[in-house]
Protein backbone atom coordinates (compact mmCIF):
# COMPACT_ATOMS: atom_id res chain seq x y z
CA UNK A 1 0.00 0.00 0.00
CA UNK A 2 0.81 3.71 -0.60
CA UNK A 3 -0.76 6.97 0.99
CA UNK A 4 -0.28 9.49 -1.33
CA UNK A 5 -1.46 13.59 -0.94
CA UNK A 6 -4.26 15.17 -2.87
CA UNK A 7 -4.55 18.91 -2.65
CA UNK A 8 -8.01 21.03 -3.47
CA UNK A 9 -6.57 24.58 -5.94
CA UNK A 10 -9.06 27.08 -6.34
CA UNK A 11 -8.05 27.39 -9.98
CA UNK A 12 -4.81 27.61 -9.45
CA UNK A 13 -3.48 23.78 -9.58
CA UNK A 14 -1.29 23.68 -12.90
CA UNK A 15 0.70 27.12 -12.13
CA UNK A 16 1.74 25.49 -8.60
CA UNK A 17 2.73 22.35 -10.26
CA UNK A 18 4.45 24.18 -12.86
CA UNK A 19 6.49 25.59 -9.44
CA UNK A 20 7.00 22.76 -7.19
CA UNK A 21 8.18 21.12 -11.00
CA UNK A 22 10.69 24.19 -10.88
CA UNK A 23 11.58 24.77 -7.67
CA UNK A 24 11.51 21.13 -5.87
CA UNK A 25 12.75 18.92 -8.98
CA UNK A 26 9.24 17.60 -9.70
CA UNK A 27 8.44 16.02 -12.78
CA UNK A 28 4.69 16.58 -14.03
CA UNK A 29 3.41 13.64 -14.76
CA UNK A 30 -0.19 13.74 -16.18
CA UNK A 31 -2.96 17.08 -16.52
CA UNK A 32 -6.54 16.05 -17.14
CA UNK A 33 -8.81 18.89 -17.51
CA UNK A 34 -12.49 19.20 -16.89
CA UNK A 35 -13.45 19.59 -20.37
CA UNK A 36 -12.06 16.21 -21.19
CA UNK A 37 -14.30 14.10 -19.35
CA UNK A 38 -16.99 12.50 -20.73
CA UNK A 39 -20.18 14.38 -20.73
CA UNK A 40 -17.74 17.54 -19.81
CA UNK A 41 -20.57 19.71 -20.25
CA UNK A 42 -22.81 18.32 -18.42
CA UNK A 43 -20.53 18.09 -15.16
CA UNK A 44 -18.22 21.55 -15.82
CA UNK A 45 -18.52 24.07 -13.79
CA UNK A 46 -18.75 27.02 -15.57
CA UNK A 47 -15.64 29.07 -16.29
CA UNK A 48 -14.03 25.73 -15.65
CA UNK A 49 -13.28 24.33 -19.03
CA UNK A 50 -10.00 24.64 -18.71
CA UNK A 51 -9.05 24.02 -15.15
CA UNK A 52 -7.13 20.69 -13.90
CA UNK A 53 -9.60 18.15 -13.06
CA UNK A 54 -6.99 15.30 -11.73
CA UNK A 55 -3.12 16.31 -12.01
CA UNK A 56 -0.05 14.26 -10.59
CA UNK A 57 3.38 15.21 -10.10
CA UNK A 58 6.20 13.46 -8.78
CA UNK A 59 8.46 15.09 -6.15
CA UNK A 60 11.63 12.61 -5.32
CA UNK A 61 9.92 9.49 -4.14
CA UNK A 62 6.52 11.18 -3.43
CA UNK A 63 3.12 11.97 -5.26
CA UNK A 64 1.32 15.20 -5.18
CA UNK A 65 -2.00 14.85 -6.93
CA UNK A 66 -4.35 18.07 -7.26
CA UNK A 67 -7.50 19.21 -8.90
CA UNK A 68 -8.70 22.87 -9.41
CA UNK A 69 -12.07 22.76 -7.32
CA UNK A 70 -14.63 25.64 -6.94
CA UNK A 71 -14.62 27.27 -3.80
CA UNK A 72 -11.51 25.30 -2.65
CA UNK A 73 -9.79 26.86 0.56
CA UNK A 74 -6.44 26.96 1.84
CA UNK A 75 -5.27 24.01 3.92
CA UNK A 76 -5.69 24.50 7.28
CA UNK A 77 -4.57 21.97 9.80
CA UNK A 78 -2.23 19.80 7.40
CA UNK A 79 1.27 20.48 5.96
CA UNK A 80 3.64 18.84 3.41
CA UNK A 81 6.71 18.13 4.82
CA UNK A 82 9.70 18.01 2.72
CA UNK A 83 12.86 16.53 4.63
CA UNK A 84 16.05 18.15 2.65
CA UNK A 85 19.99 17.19 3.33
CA UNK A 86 21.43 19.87 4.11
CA UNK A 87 20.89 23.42 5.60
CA UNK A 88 21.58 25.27 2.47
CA UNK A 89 18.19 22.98 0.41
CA UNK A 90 16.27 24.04 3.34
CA UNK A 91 16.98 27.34 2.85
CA UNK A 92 16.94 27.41 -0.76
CA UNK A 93 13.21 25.87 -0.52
CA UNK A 94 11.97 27.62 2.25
CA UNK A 95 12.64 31.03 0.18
CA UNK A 96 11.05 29.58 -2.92
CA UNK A 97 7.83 28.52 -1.50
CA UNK A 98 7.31 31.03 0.91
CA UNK A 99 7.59 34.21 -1.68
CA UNK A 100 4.45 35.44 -2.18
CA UNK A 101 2.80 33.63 0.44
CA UNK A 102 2.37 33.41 4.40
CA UNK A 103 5.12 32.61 6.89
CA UNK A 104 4.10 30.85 10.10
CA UNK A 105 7.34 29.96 11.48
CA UNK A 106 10.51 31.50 10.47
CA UNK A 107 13.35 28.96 8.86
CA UNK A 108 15.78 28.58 11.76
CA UNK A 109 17.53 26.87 14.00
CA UNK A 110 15.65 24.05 16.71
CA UNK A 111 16.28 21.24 19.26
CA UNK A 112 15.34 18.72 16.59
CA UNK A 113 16.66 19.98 12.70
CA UNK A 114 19.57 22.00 11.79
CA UNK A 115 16.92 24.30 10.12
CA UNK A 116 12.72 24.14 10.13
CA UNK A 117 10.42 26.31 8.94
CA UNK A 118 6.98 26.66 7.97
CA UNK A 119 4.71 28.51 5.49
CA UNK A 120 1.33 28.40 3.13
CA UNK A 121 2.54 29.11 -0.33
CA UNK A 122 1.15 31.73 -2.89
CA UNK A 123 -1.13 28.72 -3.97
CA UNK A 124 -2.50 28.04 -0.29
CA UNK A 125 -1.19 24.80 0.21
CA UNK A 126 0.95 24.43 3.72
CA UNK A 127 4.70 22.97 3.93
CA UNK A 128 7.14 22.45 6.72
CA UNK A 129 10.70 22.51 5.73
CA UNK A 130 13.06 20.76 7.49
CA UNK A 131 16.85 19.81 8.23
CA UNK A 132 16.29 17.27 10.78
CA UNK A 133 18.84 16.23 13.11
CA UNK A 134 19.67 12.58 14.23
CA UNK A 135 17.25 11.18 17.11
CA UNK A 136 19.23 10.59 20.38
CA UNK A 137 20.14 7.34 21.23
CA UNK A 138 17.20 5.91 23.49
């Protein structure tokens, strides 16, 4: 079994995947829009046509998968979490994906990663950003 994330855009979806495919290393892998379906104008929403209806992208060994959704809100109470290698990634991320959008914890320094951080990108979805360091010995 795999759990993979799937993110709500309020009409936004393919410009943030176009991003994370930028600025994480993603690869886009498929962009189904709602006019494709079958009976597409039947089930469109109006102003719609064009708008991801199912999208994927691969981000190192993970899968993003979004849809543009009328009235979709911002996350709220969940985060991606990317886990990078080395303070200057985490950096390098944190400024990428926070530009534009809201800061809720400053990248810095904690008792458990070299360097943490979180944000909602200019797209509304939530990340944490971290450097972690190695678990004490029990």
């Amino acid at each position: 079994m795999k759990m993979n994330t799937y993110v709500n855009y309020g009409g936004n979806c393919e410009e943030a995947f176009k991003f994370y495919e930028k600025h994480l290393g993603g690869k886009i892998v498929s962009i189904f829009r709602w006019s494709q379906m079958p009976d597409a104008a039947k089930h469109t929403p109006p102003g719609h046509e064009n708008a991801v209806l199912h999208g994927r992208i691969d981000i190192g060994e993970t899968v993003l998968m979004g849809a543009d959704v009328p009235g979709a809100q911002p996350m709220r109470s969940a985060y991606l979490s990317l886990s990078v290698d080395s303070n200057d990634e985490a950096e390098r991320i944190y400024a990428a994906l926070s530009d534009g959008g809201e800061i809720f914890m400053k990248m810095g320094e904690t008792f458990f990663a070299h360097r943490f951080g979180q944000l909602r990108d200019k797209f509304g979805t939530n990340w944490m950003v971290i450097h972690e360091r190695p678990a004490p010995s029990a």
